[in-house]
Protein backbone atom coordinates (compact mmCIF):
# COMPACT_ATOMS: atom_id res chain seq x y z
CA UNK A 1 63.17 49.28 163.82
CA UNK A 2 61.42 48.27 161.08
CA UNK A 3 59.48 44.84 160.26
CA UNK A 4 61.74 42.59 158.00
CA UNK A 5 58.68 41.82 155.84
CA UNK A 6 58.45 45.54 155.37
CA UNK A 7 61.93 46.27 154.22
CA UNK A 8 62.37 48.13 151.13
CA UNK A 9 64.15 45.68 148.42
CA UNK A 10 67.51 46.56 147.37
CA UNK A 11 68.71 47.78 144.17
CA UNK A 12 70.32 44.51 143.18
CA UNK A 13 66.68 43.17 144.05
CA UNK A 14 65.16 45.71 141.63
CA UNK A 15 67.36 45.14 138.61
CA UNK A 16 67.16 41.60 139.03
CA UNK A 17 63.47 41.80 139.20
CA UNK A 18 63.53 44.03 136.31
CA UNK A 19 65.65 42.05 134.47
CA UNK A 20 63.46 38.90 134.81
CA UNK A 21 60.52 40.82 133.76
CA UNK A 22 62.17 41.94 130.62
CA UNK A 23 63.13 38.51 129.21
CA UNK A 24 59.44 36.86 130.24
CA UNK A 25 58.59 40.10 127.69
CA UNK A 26 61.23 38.82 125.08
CA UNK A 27 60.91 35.41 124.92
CA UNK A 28 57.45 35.65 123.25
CA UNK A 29 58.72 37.76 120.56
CA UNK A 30 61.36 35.46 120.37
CA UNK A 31 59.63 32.52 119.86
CA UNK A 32 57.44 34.74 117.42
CA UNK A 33 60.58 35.64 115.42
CA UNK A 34 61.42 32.46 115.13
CA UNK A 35 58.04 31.37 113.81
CA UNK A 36 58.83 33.91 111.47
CA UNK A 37 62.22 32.58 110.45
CA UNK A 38 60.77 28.77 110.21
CA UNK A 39 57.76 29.83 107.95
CA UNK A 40 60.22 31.82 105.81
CA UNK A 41 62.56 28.74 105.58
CA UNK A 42 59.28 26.37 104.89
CA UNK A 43 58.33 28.78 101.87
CA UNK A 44 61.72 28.93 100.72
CA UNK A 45 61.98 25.04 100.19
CA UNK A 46 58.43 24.07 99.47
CA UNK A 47 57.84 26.92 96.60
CA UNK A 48 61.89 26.91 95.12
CA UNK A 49 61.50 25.66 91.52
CA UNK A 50 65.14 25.25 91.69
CA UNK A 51 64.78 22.62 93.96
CA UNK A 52 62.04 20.75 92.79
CA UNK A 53 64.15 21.03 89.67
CA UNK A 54 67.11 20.09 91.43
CA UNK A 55 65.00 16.74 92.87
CA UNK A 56 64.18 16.14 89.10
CA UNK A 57 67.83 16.09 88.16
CA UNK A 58 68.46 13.63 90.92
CA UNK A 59 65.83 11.33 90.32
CA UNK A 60 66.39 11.16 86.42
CA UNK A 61 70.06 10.43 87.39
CA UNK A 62 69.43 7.40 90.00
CA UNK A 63 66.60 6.15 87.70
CA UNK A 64 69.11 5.82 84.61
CA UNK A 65 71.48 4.48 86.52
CA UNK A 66 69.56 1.77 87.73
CA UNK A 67 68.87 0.86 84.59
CA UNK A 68 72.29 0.92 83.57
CA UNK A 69 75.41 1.26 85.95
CA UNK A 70 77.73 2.74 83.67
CA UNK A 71 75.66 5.90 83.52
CA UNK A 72 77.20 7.07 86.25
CA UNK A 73 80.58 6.94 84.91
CA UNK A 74 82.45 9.53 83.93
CA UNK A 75 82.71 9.26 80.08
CA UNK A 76 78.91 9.67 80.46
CA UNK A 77 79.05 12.60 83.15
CA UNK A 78 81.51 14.74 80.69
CA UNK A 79 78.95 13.64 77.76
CA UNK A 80 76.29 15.00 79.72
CA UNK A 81 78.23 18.23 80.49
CA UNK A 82 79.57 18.51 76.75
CA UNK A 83 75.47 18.45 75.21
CA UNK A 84 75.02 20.35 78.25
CA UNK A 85 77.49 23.27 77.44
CA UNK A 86 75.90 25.11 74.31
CA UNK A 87 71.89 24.24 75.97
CA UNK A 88 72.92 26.28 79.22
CA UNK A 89 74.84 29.24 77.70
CA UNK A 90 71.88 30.31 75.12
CA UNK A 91 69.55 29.87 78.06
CA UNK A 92 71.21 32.31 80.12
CA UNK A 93 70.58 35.03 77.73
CA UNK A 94 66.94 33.64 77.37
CA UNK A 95 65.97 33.89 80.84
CA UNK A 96 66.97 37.49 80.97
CA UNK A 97 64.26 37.70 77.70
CA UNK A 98 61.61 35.86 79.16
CA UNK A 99 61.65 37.04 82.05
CA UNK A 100 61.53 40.09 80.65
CA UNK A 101 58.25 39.55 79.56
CA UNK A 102 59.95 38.57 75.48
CA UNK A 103 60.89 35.46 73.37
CA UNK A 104 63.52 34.54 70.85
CA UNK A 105 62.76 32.10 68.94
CA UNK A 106 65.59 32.52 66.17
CA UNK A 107 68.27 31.91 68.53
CA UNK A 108 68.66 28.46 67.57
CA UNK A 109 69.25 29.77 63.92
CA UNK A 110 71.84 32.76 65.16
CA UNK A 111 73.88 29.88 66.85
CA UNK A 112 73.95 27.76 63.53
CA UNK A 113 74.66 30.94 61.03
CA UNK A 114 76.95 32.34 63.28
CA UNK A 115 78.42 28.47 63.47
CA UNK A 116 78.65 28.52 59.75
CA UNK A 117 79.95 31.41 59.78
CA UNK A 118 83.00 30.77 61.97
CA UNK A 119 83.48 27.86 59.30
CA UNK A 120 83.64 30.06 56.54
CA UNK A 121 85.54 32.72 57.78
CA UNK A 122 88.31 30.34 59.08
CA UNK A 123 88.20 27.74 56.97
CA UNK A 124 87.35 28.76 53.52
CA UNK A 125 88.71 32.58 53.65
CA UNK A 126 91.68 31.84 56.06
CA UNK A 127 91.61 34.24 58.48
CA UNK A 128 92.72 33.94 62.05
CA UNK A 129 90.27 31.51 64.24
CA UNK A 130 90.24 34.03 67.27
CA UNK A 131 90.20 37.05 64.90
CA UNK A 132 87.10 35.15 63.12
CA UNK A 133 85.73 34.49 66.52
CA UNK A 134 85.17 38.08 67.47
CA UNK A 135 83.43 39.30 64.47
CA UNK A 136 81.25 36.45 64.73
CA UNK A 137 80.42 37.34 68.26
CA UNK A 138 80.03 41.01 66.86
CA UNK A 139 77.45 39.36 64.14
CA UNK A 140 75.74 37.57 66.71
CA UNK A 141 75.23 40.77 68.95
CA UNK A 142 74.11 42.32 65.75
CA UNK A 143 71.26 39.88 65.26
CA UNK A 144 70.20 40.42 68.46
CA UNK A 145 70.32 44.62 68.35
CA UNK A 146 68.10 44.08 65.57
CA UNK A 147 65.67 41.84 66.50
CA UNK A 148 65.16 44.58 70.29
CA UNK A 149 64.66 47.44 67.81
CA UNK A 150 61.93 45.41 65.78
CA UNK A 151 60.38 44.92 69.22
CA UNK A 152 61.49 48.12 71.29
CA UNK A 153 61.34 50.63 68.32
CA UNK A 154 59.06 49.58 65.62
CA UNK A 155 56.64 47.61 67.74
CA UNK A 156 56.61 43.91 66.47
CA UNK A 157 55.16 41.56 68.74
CA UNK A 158 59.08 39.28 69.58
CA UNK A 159 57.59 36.38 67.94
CA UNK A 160 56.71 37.74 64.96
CA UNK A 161 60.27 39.44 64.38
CA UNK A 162 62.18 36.66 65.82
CA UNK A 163 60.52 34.23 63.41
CA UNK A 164 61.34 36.65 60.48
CA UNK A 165 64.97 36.75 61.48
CA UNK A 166 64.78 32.77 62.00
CA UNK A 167 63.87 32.22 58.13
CA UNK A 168 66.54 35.31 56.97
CA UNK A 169 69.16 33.24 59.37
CA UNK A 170 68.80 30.20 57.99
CA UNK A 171 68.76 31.38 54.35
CA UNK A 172 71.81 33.08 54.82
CA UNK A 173 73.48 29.77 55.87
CA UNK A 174 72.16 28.16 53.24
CA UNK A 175 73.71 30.71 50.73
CA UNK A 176 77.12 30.65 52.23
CA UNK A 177 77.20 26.87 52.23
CA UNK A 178 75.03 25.78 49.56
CA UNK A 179 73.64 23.31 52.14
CA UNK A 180 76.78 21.22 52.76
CA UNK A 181 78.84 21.11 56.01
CA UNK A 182 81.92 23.09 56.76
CA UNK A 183 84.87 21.35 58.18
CA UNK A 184 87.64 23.26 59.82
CA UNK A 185 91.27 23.23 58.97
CA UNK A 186 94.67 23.51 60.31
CA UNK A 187 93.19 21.73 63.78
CA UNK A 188 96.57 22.23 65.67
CA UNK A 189 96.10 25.71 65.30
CA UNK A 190 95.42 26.89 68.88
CA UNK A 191 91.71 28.07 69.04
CA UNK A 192 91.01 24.53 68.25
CA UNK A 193 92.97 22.83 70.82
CA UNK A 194 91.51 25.39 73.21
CA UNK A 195 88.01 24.64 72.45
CA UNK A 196 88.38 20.95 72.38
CA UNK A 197 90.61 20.84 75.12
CA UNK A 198 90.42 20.30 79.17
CA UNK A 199 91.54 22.39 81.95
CA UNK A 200 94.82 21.25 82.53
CA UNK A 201 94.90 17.96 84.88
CA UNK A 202 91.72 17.39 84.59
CA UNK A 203 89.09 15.77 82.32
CA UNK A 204 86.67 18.98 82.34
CA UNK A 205 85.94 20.52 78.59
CA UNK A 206 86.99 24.27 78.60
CA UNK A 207 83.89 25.22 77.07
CA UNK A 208 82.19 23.54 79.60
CA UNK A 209 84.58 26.42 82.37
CA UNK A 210 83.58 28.50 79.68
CA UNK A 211 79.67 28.14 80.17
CA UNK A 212 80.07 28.34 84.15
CA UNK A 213 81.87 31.59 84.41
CA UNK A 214 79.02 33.28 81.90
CA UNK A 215 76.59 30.68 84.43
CA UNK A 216 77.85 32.88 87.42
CA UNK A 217 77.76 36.28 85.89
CA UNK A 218 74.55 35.80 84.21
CA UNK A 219 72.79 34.46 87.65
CA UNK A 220 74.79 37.74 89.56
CA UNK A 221 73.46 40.12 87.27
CA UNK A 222 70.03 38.81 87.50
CA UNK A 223 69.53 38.11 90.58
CA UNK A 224 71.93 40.80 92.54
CA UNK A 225 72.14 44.04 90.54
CA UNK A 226 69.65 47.09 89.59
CA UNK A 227 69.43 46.03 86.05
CA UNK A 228 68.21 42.66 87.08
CA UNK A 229 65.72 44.17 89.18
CA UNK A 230 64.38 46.38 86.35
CA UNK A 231 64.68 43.04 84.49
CA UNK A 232 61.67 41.41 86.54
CA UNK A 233 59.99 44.74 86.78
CA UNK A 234 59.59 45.03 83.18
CA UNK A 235 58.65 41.55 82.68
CA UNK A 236 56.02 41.59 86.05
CA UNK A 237 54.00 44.77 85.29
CA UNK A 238 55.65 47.17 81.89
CA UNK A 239 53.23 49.93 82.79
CA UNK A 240 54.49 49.49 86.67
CA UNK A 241 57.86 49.54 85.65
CA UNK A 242 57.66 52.44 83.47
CA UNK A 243 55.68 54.82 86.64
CA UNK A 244 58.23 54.05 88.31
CA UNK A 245 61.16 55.38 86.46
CA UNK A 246 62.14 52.09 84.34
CA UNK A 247 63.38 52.57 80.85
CA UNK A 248 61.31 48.98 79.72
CA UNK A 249 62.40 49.79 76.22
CA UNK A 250 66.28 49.86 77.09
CA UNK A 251 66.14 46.59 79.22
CA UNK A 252 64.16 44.82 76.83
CA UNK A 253 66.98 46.08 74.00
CA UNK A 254 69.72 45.12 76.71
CA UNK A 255 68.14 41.38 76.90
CA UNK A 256 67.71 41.04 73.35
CA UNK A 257 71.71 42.20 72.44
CA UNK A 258 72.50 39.35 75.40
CA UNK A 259 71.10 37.14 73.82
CA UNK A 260 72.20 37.43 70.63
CA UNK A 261 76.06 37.75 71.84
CA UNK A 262 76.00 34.91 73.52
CA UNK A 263 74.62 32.90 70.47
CA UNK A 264 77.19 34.07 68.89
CA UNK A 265 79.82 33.39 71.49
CA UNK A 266 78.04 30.12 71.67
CA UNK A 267 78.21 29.44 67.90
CA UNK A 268 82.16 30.24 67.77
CA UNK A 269 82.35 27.98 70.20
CA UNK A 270 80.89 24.65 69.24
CA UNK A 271 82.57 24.98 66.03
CA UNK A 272 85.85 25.16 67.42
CA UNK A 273 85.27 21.69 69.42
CA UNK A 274 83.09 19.44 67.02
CA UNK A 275 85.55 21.12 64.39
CA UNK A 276 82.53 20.93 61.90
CA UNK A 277 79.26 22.40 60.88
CA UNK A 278 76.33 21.26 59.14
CA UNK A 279 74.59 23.19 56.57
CA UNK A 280 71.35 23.01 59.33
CA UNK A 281 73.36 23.61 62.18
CA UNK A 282 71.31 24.54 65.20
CA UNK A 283 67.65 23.68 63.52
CA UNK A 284 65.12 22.72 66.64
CA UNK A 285 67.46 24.34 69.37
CA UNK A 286 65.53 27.38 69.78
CA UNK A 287 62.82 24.74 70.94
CA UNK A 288 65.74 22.98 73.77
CA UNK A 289 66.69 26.06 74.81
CA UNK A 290 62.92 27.29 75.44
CA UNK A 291 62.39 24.36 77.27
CA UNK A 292 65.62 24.07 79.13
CA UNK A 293 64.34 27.93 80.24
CA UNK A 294 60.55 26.92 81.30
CA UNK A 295 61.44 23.19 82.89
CA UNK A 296 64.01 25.67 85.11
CA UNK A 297 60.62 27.70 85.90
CA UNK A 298 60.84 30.98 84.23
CA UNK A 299 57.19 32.06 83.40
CA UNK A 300 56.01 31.96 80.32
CA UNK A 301 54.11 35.85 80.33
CA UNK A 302 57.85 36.93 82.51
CA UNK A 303 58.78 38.20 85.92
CA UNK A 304 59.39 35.12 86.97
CA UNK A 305 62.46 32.83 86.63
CA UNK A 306 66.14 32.15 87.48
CA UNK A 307 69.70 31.72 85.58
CA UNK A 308 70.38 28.52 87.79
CA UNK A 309 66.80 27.19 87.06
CA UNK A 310 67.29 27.68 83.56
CA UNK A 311 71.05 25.97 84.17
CA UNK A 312 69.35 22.66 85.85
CA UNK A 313 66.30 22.63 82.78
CA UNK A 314 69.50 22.62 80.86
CA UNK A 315 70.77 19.69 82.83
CA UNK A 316 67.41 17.50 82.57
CA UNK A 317 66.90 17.58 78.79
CA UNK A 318 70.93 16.73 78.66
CA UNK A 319 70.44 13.78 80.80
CA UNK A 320 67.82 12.98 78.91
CA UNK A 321 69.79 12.13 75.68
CA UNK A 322 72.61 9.89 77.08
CA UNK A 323 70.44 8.44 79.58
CA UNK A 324 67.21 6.76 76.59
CA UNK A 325 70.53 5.93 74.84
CA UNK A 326 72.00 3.92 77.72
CA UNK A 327 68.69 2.36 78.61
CA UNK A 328 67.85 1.70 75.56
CA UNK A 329 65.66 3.22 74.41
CA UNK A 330 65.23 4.51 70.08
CA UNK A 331 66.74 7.66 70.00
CA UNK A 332 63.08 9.06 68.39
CA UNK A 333 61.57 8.40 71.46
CA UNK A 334 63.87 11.73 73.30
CA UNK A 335 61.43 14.39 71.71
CA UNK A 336 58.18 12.10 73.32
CA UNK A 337 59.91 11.58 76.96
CA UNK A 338 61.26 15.68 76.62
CA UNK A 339 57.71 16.90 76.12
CA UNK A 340 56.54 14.88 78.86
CA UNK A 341 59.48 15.43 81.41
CA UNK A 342 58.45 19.28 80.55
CA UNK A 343 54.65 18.70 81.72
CA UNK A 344 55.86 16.71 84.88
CA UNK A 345 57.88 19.30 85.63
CA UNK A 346 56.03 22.16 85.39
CA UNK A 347 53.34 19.61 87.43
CA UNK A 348 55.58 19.10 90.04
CA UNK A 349 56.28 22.91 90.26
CA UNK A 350 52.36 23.47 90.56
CA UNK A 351 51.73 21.08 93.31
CA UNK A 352 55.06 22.14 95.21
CA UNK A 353 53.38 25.89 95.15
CA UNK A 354 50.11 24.37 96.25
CA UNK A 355 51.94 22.73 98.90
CA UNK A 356 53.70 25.76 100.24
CA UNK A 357 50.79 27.62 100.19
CA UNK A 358 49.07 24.83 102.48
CA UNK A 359 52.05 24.61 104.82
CA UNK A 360 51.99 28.18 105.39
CA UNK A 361 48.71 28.85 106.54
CA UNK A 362 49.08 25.62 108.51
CA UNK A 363 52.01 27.45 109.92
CA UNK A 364 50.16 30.94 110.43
């Protein structure tokens, strides 16, 4: 008979023992993975510029309202998303260019002409509004084809043949107008009441719906899809992208025909709410736009930079305008606090990067 001490375990014995040892092996790695997971969450929130932009928006928001109540109200809120509308849909197609490594800056005189041109068209020829919207859309594309093959073809740096386009743009506008303002007519007609109208039952502008949807597919694209990849290739490294099977030219052409469709689109669009246009329509909004873009965080020299960033840039320099207003403060002063809410920003975005960097190798 054998001793009890010497008895040979069982086999439940052994898989229990064995099953012991392997989760004293496991629970390192776990606690390893999760390490992983928390630094990876840290880096996420401290180095977002969408949501130090997104703490900007707040803090703009509670400090006008503390300095007047009735900014919070919702005549003010719809104001807000109303200047907000025609900002945020020109800076879609803006990201894709900057980050692309490009700039536009005659997009604030295609959204004018092709504003003035909607005018004409509908008002002073009589054609259809929706008819005249499409070939102004068309036009605006146009302006934007041509201003990629100045850059992808012939070689012009995009400032220099975006600035060229800006002064043919806004002579054109001048020579269809003579300098004075169109006004529409027929407003019951129903591209009017569309424009200026709300989703039914509700209070919210249609052009504001409008933006959102293009919001959504713009930030898809970008951010979820092959072109958008090639996107912040191009803009990141061009000679990178192009070893590695990216046509730069093509995306850079792609970006520049976005951008000028949705200045035209955008253009249509404001004309059929305010129901006017100026003979200067859209002078200085190349320079909101640009800044609605780099306050978001898109880098200046490209592959860097976000649709939704670009959206909540778009929502700062907004808030901006009502808010000095409510406050207030001379309307002269909005350039002065825009400039320096732009420098804060891009401050905050610096030390929030500096910050993640820190927590990180805390963390490591």
């Amino acid at each position: 008979m054998m001793d009890a001490a010497h008895t040979p375990p069982d086999r439940y014995q052994l898989a229990e023992e064995a099953l012991t040892e392997a989760l004293e092996q496991e629970e390192p790695e776990a606690q390893a993975s999760g390490q992983t997971r928390a630094r990876r969450l840290l880096q996420w929130m401290l180095g977002s510029r969408e949501l130090a932009t997104l703490a900007v928006c707040i803090l703009l928001f509670a400090l006008f309202t503390a300095g007047n109540p009735r900014y919070a109200s919702v005549n003010i809120i719809l104001d807000i998303a109303r200047r907000l509308t025609p900002i945020a849909l020109l800076a879609i197609g803006m990201t894709f260019l900057m980050v692309s490594g490009e700039l536009d800056i005659s997009i604030g005189a295609n959204f004018g002409f092709c504003s003035i041109l909607l005018g004409q068209l509908a008002s002073e020829q009589h054609h259809d509004p929706w008819l005249s919207m499409v070939i102004v859309v068309l036009v605006g594309l146009a302006i934007g084809t041509i201003n990629g093959l100045a850059v992808t073809l012939v070689g012009l740096p995009s400032f220099i043949a975006t600035l060229g386009m800006l002064a043919a743009l806004r002579g054109l506008g001048n020579a269809l107008t003579g300098g004075v303002g169109t006004y529409a007519k027929d407003t019951e007609q129903s591209f009017y009441t569309f424009m200026s109208g709300t989703l039914p039952g509700t209070r919210i502008p249609n052009s504001f719906t409008i933006m959102l949807v293009c919001l959504l597919i713009g930030a898809l694209v970008l951010g979820k899809t092959k072109f958008g990849s090639d996107v912040y290739a191009t803009g990141g490294n061009v000679e990178a992208a192009r070893n590695n099977g990216i046509d730069t030219r093509r995306t850079k052409l792609i970006c520049f025909m976005l951008t000028g469709l949705l200045g035209g689109l955008t253009g249509a669009m404001q004309f059929g709410w305010v129901q006017y246009s100026p003979g200067n329509s859209g002078i200085g909004f190349e320079l909101q736009v640009i800044a609605a873009a780099i306050i978001g965080g898109v880098g200046l020299f490209g592959g860097r930079g976000t649709v939704i960033g670009s959206f909540l840039g778009g929502v700062i320099l907004s808030m901006l305008t009502s808010g000095l207003i409510m406050i207030g403060v001379k309307d002269y002063w909005d350039g002065v606090l825009s400039g320096l809410v732009i420098v804060a920003t891009v401050g905050l975005d610096l030390l929030v990067r500096r910050g993640a960097a820190r927590a990180l190798e805390q963390a490591a």
